[in-house]
PDB file of N, CA and C in Angstrom:
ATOM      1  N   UNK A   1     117.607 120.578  86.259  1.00  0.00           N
ATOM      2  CA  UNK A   1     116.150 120.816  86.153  1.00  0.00           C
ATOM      3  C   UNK A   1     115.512 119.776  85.218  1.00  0.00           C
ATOM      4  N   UNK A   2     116.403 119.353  84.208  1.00  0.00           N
ATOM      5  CA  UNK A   2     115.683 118.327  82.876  1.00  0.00           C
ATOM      6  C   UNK A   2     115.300 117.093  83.640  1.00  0.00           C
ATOM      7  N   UNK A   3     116.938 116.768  84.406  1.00  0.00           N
ATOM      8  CA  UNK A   3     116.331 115.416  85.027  1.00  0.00           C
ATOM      9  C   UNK A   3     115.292 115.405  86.041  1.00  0.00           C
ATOM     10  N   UNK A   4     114.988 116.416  87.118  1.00  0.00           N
ATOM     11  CA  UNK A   4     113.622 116.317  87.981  1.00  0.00           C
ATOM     12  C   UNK A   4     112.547 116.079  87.062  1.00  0.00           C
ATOM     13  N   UNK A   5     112.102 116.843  85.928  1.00  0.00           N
ATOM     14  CA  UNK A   5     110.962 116.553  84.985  1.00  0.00           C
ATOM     15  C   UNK A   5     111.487 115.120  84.911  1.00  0.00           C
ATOM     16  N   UNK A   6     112.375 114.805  83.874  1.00  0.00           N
ATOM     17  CA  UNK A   6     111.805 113.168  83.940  1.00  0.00           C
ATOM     18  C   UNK A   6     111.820 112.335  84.925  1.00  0.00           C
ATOM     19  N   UNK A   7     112.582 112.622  85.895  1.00  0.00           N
ATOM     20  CA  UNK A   7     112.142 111.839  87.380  1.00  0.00           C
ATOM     21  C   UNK A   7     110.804 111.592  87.746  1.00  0.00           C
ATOM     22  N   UNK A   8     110.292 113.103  87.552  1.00  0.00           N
ATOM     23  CA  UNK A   8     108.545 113.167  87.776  1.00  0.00           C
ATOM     24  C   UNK A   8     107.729 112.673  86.629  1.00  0.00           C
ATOM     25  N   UNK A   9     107.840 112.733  85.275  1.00  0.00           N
ATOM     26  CA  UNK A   9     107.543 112.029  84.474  1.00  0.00           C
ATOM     27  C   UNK A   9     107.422 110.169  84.548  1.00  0.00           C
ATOM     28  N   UNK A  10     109.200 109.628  84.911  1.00  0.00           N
ATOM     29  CA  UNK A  10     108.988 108.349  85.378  1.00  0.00           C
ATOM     30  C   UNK A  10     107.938 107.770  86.124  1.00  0.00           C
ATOM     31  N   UNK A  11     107.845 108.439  87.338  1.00  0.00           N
ATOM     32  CA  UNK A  11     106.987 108.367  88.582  1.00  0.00           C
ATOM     33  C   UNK A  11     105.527 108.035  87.886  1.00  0.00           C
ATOM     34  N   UNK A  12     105.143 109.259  87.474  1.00  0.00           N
ATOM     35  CA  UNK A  12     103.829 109.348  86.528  1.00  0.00           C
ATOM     36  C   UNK A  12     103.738 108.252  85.811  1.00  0.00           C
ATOM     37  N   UNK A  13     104.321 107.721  85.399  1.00  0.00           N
ATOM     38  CA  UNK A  13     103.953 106.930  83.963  1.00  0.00           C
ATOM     39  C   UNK A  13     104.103 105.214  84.946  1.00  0.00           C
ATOM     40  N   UNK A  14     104.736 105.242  85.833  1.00  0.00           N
ATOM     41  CA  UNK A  14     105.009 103.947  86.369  1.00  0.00           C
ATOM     42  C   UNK A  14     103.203 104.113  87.074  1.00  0.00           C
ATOM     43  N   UNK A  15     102.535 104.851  88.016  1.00  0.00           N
ATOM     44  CA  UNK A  15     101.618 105.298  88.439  1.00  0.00           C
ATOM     45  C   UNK A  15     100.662 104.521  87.374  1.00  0.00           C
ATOM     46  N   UNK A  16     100.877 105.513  86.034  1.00  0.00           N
ATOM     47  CA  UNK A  16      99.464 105.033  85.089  1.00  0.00           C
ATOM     48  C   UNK A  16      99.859 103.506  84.743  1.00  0.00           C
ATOM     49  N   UNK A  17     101.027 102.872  84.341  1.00  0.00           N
ATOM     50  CA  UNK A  17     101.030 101.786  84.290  1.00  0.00           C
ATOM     51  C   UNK A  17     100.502 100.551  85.187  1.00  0.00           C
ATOM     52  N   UNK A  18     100.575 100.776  86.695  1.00  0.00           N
ATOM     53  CA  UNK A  18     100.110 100.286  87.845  1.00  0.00           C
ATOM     54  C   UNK A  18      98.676 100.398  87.959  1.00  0.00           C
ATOM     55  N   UNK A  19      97.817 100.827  87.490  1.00  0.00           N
ATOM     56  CA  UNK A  19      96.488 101.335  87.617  1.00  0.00           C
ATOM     57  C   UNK A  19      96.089 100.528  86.197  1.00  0.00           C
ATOM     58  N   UNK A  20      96.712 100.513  85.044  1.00  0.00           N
ATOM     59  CA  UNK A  20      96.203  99.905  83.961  1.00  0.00           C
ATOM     60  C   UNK A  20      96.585  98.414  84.165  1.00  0.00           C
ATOM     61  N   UNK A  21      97.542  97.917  84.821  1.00  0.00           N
ATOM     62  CA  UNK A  21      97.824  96.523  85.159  1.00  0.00           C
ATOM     63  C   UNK A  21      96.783  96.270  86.513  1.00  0.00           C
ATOM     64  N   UNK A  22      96.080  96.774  86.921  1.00  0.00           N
ATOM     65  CA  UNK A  22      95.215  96.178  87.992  1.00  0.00           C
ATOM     66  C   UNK A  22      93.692  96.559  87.397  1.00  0.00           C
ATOM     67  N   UNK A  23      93.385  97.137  86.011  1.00  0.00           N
ATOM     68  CA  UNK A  23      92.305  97.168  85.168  1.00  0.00           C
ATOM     69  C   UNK A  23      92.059  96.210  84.607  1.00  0.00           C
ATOM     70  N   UNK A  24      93.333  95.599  83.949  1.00  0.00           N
ATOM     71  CA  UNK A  24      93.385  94.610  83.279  1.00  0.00           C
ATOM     72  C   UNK A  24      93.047  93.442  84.060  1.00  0.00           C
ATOM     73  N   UNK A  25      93.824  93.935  85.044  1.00  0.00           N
ATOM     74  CA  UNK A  25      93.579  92.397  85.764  1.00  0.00           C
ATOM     75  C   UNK A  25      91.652  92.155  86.326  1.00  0.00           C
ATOM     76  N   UNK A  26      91.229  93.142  86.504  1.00  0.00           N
ATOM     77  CA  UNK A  26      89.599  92.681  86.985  1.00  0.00           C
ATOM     78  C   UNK A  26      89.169  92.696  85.691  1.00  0.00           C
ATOM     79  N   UNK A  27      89.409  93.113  84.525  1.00  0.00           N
ATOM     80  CA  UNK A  27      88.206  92.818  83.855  1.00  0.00           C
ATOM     81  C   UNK A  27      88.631  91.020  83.424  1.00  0.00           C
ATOM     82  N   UNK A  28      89.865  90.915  83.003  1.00  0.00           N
ATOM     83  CA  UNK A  28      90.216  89.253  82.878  1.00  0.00           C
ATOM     84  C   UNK A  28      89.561  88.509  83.480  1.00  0.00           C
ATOM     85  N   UNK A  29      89.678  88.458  85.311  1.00  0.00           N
ATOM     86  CA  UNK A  29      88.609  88.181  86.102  1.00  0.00           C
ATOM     87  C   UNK A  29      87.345  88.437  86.194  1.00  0.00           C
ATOM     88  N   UNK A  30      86.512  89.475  85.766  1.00  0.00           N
ATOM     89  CA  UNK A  30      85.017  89.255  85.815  1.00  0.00           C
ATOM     90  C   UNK A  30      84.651  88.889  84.008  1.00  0.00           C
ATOM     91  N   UNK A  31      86.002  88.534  83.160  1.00  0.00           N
ATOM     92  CA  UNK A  31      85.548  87.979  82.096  1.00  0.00           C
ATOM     93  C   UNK A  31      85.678  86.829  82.083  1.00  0.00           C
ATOM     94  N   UNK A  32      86.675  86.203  82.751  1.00  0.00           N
ATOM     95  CA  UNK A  32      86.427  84.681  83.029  1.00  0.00           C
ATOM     96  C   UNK A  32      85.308  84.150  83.605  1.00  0.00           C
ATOM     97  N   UNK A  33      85.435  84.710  84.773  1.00  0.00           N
ATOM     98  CA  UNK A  33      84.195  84.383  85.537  1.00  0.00           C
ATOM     99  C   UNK A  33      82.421  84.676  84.741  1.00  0.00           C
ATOM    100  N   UNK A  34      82.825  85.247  84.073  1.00  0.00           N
ATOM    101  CA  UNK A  34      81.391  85.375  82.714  1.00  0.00           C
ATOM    102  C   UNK A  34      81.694  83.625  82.136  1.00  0.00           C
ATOM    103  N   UNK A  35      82.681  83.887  81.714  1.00  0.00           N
ATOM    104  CA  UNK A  35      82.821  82.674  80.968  1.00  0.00           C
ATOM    105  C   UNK A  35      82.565  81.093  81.348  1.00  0.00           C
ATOM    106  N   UNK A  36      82.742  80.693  82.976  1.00  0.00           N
ATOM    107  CA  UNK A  36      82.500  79.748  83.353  1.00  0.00           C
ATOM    108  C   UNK A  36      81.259  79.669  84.253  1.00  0.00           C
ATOM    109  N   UNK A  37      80.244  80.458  84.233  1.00  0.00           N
ATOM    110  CA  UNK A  37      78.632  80.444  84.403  1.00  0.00           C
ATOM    111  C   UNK A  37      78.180  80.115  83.585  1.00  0.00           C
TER     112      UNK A  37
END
């Protein structure tokens, strides 16, 4: 039972990581793109 929680935990956290690496990535891009106008 311990390991399904962190299985589902892993999952989760890879999820929020994937969503914060493609945040990052547009604001870099609409901050560059500020930057060279």
């Amino acid at each position: 039972m311990k390991n399904l929680k962190m299985l589902l935990w892993g999952k989760f956290y890879q999820m929020i990581y994937a969503f914060l690496q493609c945040v990052i990535e547009i604001i870099l891009l609409s901050y560059f793109t500020i930057i060279k106008y």
